[in-house]
C-alpha atoms as a PDB file:
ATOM      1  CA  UNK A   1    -119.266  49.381 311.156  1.00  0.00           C
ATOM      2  CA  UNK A   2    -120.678  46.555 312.926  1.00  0.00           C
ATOM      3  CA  UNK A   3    -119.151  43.913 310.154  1.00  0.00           C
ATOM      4  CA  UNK A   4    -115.436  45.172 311.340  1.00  0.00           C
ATOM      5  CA  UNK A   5    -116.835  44.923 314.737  1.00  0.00           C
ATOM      6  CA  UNK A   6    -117.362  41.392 314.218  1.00  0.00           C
ATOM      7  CA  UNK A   7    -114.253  40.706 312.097  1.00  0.00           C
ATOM      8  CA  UNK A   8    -112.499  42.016 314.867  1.00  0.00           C
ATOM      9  CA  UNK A   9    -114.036  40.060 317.469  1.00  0.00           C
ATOM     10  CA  UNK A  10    -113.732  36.656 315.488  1.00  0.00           C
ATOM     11  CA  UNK A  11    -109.424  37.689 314.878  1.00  0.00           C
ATOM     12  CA  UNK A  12    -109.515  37.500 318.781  1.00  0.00           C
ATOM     13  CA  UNK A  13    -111.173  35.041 319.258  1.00  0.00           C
ATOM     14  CA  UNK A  14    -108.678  32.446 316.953  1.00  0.00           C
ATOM     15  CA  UNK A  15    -106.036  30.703 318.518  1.00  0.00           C
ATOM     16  CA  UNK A  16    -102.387  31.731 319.351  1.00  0.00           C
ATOM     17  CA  UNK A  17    -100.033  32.367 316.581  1.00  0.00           C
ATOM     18  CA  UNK A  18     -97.669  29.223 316.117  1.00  0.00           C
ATOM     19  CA  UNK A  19     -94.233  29.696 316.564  1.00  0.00           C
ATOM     20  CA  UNK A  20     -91.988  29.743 313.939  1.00  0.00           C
ATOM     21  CA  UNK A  21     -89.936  27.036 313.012  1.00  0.00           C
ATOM     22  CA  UNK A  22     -86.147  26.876 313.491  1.00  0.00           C
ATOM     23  CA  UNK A  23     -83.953  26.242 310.667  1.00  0.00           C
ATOM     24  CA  UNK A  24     -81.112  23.761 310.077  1.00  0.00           C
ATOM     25  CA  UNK A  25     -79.391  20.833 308.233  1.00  0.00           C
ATOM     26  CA  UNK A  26     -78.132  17.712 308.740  1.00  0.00           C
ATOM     27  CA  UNK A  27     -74.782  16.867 309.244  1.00  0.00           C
ATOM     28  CA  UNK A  28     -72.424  13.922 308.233  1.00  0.00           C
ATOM     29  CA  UNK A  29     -70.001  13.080 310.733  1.00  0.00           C
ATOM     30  CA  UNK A  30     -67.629  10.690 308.399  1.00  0.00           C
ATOM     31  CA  UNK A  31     -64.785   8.214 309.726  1.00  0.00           C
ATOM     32  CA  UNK A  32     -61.856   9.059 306.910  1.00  0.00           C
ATOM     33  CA  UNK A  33     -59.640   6.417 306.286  1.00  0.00           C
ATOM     34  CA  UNK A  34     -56.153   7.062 305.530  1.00  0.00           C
ATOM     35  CA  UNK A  35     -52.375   5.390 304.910  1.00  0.00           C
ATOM     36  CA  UNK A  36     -49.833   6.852 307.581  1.00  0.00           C
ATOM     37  CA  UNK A  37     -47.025   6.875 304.737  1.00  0.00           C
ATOM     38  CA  UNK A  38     -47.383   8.197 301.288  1.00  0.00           C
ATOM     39  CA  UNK A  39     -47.202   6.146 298.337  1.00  0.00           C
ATOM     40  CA  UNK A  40     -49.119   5.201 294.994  1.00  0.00           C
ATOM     41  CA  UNK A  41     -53.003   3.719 295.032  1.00  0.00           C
ATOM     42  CA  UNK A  42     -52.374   0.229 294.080  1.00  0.00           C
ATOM     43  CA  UNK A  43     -55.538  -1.179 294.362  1.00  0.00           C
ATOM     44  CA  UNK A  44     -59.210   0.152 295.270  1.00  0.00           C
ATOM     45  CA  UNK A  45     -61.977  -2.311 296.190  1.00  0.00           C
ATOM     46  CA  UNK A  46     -65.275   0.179 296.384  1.00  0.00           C
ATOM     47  CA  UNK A  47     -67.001   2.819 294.916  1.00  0.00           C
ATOM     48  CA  UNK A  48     -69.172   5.666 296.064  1.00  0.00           C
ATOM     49  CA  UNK A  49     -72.164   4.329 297.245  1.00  0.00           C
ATOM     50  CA  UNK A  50     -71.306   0.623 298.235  1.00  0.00           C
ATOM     51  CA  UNK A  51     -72.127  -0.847 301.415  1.00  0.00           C
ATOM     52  CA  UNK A  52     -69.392  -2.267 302.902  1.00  0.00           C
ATOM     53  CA  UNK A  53     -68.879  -5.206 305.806  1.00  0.00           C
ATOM     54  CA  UNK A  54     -67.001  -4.661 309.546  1.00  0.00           C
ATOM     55  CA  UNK A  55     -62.818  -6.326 307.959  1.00  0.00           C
ATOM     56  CA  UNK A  56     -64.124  -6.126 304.179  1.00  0.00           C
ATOM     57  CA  UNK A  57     -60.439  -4.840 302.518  1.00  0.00           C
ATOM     58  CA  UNK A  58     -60.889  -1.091 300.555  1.00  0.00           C
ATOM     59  CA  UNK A  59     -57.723  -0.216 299.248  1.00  0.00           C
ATOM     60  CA  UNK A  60     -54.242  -0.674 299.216  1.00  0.00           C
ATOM     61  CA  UNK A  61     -50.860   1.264 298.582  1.00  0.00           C
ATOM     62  CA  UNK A  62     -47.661  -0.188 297.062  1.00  0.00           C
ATOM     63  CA  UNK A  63     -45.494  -1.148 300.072  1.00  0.00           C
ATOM     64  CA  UNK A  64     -42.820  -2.107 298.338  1.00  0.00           C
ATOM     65  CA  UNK A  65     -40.651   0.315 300.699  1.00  0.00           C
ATOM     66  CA  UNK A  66     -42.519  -1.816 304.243  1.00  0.00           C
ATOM     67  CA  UNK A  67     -41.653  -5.246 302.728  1.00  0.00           C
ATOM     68  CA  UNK A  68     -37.871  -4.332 302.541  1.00  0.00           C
ATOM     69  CA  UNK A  69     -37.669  -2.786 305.956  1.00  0.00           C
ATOM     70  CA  UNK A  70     -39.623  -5.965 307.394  1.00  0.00           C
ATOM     71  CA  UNK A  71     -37.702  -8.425 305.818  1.00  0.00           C
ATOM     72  CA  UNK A  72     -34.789  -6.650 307.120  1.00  0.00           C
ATOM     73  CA  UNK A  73     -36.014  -6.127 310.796  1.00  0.00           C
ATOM     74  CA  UNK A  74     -36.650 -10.185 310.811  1.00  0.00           C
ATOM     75  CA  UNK A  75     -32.942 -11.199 309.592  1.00  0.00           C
ATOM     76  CA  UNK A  76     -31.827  -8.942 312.363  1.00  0.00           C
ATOM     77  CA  UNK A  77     -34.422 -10.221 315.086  1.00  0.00           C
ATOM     78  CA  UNK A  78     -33.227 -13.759 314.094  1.00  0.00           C
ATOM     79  CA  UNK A  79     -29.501 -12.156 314.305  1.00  0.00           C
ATOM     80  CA  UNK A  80     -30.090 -10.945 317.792  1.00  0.00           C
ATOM     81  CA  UNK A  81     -32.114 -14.338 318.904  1.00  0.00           C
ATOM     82  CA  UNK A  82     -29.813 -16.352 317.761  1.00  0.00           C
ATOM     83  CA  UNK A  83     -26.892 -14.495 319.490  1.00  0.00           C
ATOM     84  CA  UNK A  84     -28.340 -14.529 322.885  1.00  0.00           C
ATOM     85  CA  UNK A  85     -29.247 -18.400 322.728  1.00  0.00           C
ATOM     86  CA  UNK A  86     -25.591 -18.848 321.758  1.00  0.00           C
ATOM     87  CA  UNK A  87     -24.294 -17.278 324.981  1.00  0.00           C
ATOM     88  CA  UNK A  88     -26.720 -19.628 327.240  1.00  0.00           C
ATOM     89  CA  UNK A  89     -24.995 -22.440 325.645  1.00  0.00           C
ATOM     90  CA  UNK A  90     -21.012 -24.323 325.810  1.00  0.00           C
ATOM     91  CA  UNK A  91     -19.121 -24.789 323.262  1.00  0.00           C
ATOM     92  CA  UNK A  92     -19.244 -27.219 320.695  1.00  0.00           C
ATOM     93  CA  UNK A  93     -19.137 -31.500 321.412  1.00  0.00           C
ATOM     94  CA  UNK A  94     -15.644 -31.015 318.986  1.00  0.00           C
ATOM     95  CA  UNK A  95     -14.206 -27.752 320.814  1.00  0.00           C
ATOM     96  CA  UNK A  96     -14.703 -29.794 323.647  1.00  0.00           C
ATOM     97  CA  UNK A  97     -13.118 -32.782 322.587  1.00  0.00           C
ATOM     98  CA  UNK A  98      -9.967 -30.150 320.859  1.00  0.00           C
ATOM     99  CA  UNK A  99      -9.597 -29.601 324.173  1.00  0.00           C
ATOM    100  CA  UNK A 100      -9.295 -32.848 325.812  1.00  0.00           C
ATOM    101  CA  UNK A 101      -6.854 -33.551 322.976  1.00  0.00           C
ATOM    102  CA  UNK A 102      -4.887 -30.696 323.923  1.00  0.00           C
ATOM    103  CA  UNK A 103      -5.227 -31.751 327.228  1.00  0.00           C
ATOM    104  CA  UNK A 104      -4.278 -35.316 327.059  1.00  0.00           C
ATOM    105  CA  UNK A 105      -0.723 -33.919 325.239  1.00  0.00           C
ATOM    106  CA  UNK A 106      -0.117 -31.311 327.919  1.00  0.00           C
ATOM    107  CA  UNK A 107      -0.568 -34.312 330.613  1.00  0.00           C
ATOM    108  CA  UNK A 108       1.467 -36.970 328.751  1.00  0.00           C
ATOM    109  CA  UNK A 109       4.306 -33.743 328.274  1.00  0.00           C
ATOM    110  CA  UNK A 110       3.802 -33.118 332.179  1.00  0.00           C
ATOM    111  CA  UNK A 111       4.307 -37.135 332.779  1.00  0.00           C
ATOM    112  CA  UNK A 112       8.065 -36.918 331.039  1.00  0.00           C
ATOM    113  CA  UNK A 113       9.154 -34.051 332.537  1.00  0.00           C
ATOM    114  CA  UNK A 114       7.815 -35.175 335.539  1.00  0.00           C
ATOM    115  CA  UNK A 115       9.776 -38.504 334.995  1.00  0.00           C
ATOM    116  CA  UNK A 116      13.062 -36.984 333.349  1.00  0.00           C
ATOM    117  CA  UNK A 117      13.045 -34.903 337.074  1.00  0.00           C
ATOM    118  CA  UNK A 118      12.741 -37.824 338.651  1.00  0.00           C
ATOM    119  CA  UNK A 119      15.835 -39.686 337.236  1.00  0.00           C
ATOM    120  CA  UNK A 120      18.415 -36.946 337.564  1.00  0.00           C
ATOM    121  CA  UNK A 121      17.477 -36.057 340.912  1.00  0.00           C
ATOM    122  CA  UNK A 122      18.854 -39.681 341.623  1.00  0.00           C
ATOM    123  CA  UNK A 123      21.730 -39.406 339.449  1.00  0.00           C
ATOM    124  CA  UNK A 124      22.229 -35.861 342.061  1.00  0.00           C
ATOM    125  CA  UNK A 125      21.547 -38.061 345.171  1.00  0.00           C
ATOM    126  CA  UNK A 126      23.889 -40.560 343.860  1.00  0.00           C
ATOM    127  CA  UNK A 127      26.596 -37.842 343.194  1.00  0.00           C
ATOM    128  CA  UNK A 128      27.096 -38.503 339.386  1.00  0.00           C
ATOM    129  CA  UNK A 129      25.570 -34.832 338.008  1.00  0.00           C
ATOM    130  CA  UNK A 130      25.468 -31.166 339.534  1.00  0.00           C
ATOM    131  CA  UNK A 131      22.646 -30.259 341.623  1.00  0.00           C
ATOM    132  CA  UNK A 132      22.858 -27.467 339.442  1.00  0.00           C
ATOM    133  CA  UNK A 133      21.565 -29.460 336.501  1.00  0.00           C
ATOM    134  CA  UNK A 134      18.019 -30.346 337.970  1.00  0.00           C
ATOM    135  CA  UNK A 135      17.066 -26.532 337.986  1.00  0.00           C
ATOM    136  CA  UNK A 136      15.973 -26.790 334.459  1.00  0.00           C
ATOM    137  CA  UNK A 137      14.152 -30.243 335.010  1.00  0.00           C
ATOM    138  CA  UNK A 138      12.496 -28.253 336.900  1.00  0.00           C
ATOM    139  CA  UNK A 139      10.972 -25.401 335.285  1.00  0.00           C
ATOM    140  CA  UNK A 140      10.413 -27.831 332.753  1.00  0.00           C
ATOM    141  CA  UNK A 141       7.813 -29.799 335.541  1.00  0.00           C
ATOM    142  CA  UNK A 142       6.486 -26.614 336.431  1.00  0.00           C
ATOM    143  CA  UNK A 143       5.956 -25.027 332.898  1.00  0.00           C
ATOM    144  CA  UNK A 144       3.865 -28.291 331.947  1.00  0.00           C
ATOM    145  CA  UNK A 145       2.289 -28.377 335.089  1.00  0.00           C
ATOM    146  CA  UNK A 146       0.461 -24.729 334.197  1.00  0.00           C
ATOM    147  CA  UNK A 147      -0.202 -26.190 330.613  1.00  0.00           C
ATOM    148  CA  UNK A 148      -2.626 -29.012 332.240  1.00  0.00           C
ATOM    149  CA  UNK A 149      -4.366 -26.842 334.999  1.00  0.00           C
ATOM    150  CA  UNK A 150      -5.114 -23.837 331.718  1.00  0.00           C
ATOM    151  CA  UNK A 151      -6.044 -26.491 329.863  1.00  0.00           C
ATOM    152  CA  UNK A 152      -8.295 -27.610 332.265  1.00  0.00           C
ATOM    153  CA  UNK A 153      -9.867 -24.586 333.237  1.00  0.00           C
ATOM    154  CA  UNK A 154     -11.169 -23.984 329.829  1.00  0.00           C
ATOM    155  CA  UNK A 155     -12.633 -27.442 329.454  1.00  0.00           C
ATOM    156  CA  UNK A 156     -14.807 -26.037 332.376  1.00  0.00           C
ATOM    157  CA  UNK A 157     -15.319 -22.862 330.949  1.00  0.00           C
ATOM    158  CA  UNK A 158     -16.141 -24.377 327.418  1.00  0.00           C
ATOM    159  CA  UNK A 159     -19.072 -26.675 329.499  1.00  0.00           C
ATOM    160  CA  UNK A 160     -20.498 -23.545 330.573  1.00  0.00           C
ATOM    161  CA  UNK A 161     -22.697 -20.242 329.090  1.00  0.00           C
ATOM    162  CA  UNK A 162     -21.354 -16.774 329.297  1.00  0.00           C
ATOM    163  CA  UNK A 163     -20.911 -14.546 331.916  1.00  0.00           C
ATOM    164  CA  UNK A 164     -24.498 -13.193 332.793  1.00  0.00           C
ATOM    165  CA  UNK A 165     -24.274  -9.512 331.566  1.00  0.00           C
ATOM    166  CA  UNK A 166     -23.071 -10.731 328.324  1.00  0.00           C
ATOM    167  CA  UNK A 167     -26.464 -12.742 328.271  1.00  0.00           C
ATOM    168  CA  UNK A 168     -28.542 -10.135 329.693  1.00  0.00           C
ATOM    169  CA  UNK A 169     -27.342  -7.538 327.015  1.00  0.00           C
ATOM    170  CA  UNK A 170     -27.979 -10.224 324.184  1.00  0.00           C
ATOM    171  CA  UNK A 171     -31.455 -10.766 325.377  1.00  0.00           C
ATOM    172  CA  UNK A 172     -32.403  -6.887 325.375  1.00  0.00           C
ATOM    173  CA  UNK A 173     -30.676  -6.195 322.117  1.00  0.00           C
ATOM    174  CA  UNK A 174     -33.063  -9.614 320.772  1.00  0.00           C
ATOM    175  CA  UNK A 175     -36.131  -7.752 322.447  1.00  0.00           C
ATOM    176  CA  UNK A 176     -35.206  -4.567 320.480  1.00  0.00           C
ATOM    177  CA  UNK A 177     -35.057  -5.819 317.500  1.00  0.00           C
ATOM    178  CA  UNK A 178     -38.163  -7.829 317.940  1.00  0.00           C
ATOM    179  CA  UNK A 179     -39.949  -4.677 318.442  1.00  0.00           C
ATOM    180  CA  UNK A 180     -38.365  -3.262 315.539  1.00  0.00           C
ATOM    181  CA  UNK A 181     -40.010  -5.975 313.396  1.00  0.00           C
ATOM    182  CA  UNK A 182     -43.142  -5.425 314.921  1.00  0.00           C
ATOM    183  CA  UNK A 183     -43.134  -1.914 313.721  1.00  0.00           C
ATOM    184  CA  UNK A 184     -42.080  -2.294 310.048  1.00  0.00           C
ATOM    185  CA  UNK A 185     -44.969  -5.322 310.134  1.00  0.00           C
ATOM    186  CA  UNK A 186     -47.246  -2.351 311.249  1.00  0.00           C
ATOM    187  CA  UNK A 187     -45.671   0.139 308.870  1.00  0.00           C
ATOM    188  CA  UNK A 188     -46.731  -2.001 306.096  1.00  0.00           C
ATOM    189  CA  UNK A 189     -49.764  -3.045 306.933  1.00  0.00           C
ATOM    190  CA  UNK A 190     -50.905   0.401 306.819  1.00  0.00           C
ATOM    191  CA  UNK A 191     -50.785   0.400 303.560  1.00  0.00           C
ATOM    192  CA  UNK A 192     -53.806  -2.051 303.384  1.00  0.00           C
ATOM    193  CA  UNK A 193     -57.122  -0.641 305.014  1.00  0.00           C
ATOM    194  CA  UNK A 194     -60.115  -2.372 305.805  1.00  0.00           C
ATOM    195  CA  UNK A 195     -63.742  -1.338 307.199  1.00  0.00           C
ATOM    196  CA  UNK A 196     -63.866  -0.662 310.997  1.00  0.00           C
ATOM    197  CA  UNK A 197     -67.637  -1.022 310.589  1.00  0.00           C
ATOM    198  CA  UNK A 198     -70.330  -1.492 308.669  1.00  0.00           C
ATOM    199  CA  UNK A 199     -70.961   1.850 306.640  1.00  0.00           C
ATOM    200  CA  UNK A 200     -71.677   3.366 303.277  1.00  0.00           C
ATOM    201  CA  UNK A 201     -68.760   4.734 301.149  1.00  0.00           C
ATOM    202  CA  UNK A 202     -69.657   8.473 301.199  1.00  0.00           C
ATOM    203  CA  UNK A 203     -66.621   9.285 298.837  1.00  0.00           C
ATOM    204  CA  UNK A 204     -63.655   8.420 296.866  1.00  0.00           C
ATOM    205  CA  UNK A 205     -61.199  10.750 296.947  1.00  0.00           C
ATOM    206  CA  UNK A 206     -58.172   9.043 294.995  1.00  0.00           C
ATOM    207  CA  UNK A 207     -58.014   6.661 291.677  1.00  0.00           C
ATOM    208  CA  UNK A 208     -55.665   3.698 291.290  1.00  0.00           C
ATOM    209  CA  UNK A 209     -52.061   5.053 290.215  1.00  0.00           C
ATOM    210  CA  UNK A 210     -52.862   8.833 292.185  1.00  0.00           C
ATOM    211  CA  UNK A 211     -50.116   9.492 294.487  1.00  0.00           C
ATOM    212  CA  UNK A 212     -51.518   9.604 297.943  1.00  0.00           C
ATOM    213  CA  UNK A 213     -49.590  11.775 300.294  1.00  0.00           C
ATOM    214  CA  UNK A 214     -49.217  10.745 304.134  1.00  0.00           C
ATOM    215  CA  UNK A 215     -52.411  10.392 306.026  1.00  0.00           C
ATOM    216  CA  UNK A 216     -54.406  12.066 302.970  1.00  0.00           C
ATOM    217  CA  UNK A 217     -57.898  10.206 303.320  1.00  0.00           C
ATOM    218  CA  UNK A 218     -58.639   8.219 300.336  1.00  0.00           C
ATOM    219  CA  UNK A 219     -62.360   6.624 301.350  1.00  0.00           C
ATOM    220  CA  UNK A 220     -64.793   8.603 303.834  1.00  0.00           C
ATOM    221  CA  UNK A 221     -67.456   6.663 305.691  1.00  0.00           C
ATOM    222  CA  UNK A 222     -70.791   6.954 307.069  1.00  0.00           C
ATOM    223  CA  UNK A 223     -71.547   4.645 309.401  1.00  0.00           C
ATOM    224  CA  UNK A 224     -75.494   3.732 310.545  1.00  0.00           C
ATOM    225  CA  UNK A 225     -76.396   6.725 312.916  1.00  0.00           C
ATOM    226  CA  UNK A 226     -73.285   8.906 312.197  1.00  0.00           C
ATOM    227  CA  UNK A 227     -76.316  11.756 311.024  1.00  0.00           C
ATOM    228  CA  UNK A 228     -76.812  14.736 313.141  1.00  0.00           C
ATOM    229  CA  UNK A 229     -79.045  17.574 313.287  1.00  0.00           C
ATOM    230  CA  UNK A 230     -77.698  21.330 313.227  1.00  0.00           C
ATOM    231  CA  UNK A 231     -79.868  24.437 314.156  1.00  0.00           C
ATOM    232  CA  UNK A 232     -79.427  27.372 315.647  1.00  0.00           C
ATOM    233  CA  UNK A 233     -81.625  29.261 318.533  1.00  0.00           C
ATOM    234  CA  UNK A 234     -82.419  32.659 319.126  1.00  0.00           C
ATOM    235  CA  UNK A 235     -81.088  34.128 322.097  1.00  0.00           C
ATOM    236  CA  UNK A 236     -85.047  34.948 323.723  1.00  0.00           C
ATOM    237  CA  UNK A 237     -85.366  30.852 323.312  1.00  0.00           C
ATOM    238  CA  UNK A 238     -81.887  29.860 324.795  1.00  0.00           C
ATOM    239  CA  UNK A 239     -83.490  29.015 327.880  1.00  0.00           C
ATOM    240  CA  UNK A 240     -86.083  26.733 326.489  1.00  0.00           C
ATOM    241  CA  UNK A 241     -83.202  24.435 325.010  1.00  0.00           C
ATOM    242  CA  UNK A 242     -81.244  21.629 327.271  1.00  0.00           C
ATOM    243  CA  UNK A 243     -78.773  19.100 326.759  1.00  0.00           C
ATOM    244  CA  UNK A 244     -81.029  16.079 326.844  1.00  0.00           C
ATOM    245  CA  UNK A 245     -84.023  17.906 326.355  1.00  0.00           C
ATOM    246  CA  UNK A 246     -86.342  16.630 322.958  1.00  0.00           C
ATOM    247  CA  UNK A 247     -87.422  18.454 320.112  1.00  0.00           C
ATOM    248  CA  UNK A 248     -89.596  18.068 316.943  1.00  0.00           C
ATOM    249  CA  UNK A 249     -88.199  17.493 313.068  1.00  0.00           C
ATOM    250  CA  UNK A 250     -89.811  18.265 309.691  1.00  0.00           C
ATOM    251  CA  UNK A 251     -88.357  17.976 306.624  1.00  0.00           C
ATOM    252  CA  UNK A 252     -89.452  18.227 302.689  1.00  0.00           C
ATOM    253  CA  UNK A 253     -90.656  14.280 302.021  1.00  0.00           C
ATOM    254  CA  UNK A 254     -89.584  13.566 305.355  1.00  0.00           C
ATOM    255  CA  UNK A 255     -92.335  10.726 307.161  1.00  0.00           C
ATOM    256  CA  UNK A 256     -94.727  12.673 310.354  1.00  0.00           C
ATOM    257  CA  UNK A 257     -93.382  12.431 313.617  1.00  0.00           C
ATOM    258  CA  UNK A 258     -89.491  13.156 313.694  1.00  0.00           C
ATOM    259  CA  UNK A 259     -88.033  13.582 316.514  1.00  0.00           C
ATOM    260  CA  UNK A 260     -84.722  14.215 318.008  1.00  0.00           C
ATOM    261  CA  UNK A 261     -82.141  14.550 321.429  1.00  0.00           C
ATOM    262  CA  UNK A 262     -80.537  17.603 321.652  1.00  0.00           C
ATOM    263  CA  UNK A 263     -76.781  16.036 322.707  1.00  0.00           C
ATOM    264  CA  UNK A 264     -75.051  19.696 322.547  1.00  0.00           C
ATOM    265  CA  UNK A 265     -75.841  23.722 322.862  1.00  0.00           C
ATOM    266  CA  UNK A 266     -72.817  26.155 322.096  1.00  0.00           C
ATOM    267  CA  UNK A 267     -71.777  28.713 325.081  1.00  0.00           C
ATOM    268  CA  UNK A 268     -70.608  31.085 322.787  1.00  0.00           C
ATOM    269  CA  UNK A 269     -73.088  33.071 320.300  1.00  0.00           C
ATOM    270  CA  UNK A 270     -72.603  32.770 316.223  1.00  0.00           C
ATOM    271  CA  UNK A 271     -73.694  36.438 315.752  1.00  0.00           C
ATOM    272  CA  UNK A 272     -72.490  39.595 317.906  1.00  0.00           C
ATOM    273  CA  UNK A 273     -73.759  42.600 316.465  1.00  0.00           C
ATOM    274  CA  UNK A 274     -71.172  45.555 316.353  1.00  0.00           C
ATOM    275  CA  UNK A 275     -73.100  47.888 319.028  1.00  0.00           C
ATOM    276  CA  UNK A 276     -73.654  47.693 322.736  1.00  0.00           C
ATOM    277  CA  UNK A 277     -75.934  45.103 323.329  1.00  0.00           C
ATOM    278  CA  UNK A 278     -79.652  46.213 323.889  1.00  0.00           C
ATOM    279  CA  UNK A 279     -83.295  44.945 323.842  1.00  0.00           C
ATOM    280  CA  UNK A 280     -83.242  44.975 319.867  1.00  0.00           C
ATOM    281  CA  UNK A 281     -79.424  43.405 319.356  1.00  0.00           C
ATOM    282  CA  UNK A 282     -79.784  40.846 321.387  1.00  0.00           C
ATOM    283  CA  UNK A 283     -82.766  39.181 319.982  1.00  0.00           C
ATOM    284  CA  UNK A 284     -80.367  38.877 316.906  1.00  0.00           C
ATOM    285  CA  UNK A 285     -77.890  36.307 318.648  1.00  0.00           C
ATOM    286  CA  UNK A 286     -77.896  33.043 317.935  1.00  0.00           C
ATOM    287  CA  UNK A 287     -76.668  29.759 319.671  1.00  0.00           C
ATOM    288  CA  UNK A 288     -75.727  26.623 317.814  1.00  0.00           C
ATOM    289  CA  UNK A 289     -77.492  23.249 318.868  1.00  0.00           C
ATOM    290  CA  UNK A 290     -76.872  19.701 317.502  1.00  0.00           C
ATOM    291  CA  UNK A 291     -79.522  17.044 317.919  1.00  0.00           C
ATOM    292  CA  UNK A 292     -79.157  13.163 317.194  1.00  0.00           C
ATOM    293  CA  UNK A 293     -82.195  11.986 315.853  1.00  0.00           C
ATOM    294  CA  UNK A 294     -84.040   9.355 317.267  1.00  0.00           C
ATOM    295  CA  UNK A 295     -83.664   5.745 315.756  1.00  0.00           C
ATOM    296  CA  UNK A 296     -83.087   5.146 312.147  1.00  0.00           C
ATOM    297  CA  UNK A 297     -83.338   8.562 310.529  1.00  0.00           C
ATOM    298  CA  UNK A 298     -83.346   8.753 306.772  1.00  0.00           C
ATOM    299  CA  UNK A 299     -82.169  12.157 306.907  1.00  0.00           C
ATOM    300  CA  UNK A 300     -79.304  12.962 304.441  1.00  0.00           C
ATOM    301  CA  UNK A 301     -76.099  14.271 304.698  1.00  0.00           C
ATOM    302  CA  UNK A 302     -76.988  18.717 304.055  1.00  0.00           C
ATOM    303  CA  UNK A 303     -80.724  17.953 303.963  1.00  0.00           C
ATOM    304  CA  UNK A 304     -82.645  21.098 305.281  1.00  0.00           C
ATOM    305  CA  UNK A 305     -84.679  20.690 308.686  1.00  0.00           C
ATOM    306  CA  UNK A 306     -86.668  22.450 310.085  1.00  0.00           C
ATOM    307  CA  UNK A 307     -87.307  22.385 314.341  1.00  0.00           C
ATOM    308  CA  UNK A 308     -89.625  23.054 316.887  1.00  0.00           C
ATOM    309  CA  UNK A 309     -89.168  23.062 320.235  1.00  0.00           C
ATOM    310  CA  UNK A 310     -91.218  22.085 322.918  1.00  0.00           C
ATOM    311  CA  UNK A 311     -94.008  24.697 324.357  1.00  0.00           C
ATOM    312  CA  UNK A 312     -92.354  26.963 327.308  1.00  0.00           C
ATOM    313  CA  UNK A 313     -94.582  25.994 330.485  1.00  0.00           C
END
């Protein structure tokens, strides 16, 4: 009797039971790169497992499709650039001077009519011809009179550009097609993809020659630090857990002395049992909370975890 006594008195005398650790994993969170058109894998530069540079080239599609629709996009941007500089300019040093020709024979034409009007209306002063007979002297004058002013008026118009909307139009439908060349230039170089950071290839999910359909990833990426915890918390505990708040890590083969930030804590439960909630179901709920773990964790991607939080004061 008086050994359970003291077995009983040395139980109470222990310390408190330690709370149980919470369970978890760690999660990947992987940058996927992918083409935005479909097409065949022409080329891949990696393998699982490299480690790869920030602009290091990974793979490429055939863009065989892209180089046609650039290289026609530039022969209509140089089309429509051309055009509108065409329109800010005259004519032509020789449609110019076709013009002055034209206009010197309209002038010396003008200069005998002109002259032939002259004479007869003499010969009418003098009373040898009809007055009647200068009428078509006349038109004559006047008909090769308008031949030297149009003539003239296009020599102007030839030293001058076109009428402002006409250039104005040019010069947007040159813009539009610019941007149209920018776009097949961006079309195809989608089909090239390069590293947007450091990082380890995680996977390989196409060979060379696989068809790869539109933005179907064909390389997944883990960059430094993309590693974050994933437990879940008893509803009795919820309060004890806090965005910014700290917790402890342990893991099989895992160094002493983990630690991590807890960075987000689900409002909505994982588990609702199918009863009225009561003293007993509601110790069964539990919230998910991710943690980033504090400098460089060697955790890996689906490695078990186990957490502890800090003591409730």
């Amino acid at each position: 009797m008086k050994r359970l006594l003291l077995c009983a008195l040395l139980a109470g005398c222990g310390g408190p039971t330690p709370e149980p650790a919470l369970s978890g994993y760690a999660e990947a969170e992987l940058v996927y790169l992918a083409a935005s058109s479909a097409g065949n894998l022409l080329s891949l530069a990696v393998r699982r497992g490299d480690q790869v540079k920030r602009g290091q080239s990974l793979f490429a599609l055939d863009a065989d499709a892209e180089s046609l629709t650039r290289e026609g996009a530039t022969a209509r941007s140089e089309r429509a650039t051309a055009q509108a500089a065409d329109l800010r300019k005259g004519k032509r040093p020789d449609e110019i001077a076709a013009i002055d020709q034209q206009l010197a024979q309209a002038q010396a034409t003008l200069a005998g009519s002109t002259s032939s009007l002259q004479r007869n209306q003499k010969l009418v002063d003098q009373g040898f011809i009809a007055p009647l007979q200068l009428e078509g002297l006349v038109a004559a004058r006047d008909r090769d009179a308008a031949r030297v002013r149009e003539l003239q008026a296009q020599r102007r118009v030839a030293q001058e550009a076109s009428r402002a909307d006409e250039i104005a139009a040019a010069a947007a439908e040159a813009r539009g097609s610019q941007a149209d060349l920018a776009l097949a230039r961006w079309h195809e170089g989608q089909k090239q993809r390069s590293a947007p950071a450091d990082a380890l290839v995680y996977d390989v999910m196409y060979r060379v020659g696989e068809w790869v359909p539109a933005g179907a990833p064909v390389l997944a990426l883990l960059p430094p630090g993309a590693v974050k915890l994933r437990f879940f918390v008893p509803q009795p505990m919820l309060a004890r857990v806090a965005v910014g708040g700290r917790v402890n890590v342990s893991c099989d083969g895992c160094p002493g002395g983990l630690s991590a930030r807890i960075s987000y804590v689900s409002p909505q439960a994982e588990y609702t049992p199918p009863v009225i909630y009561s003293n007993e179901s509601r110790s069964k709920l539990v919230f998910l909370v991710e943690a980033l773990p504090d400098g460089g964790s060697a955790l890996k991607p689906g490695q078990p975890i186990d957490v502890r939080l800090a003591a409730a004061t």
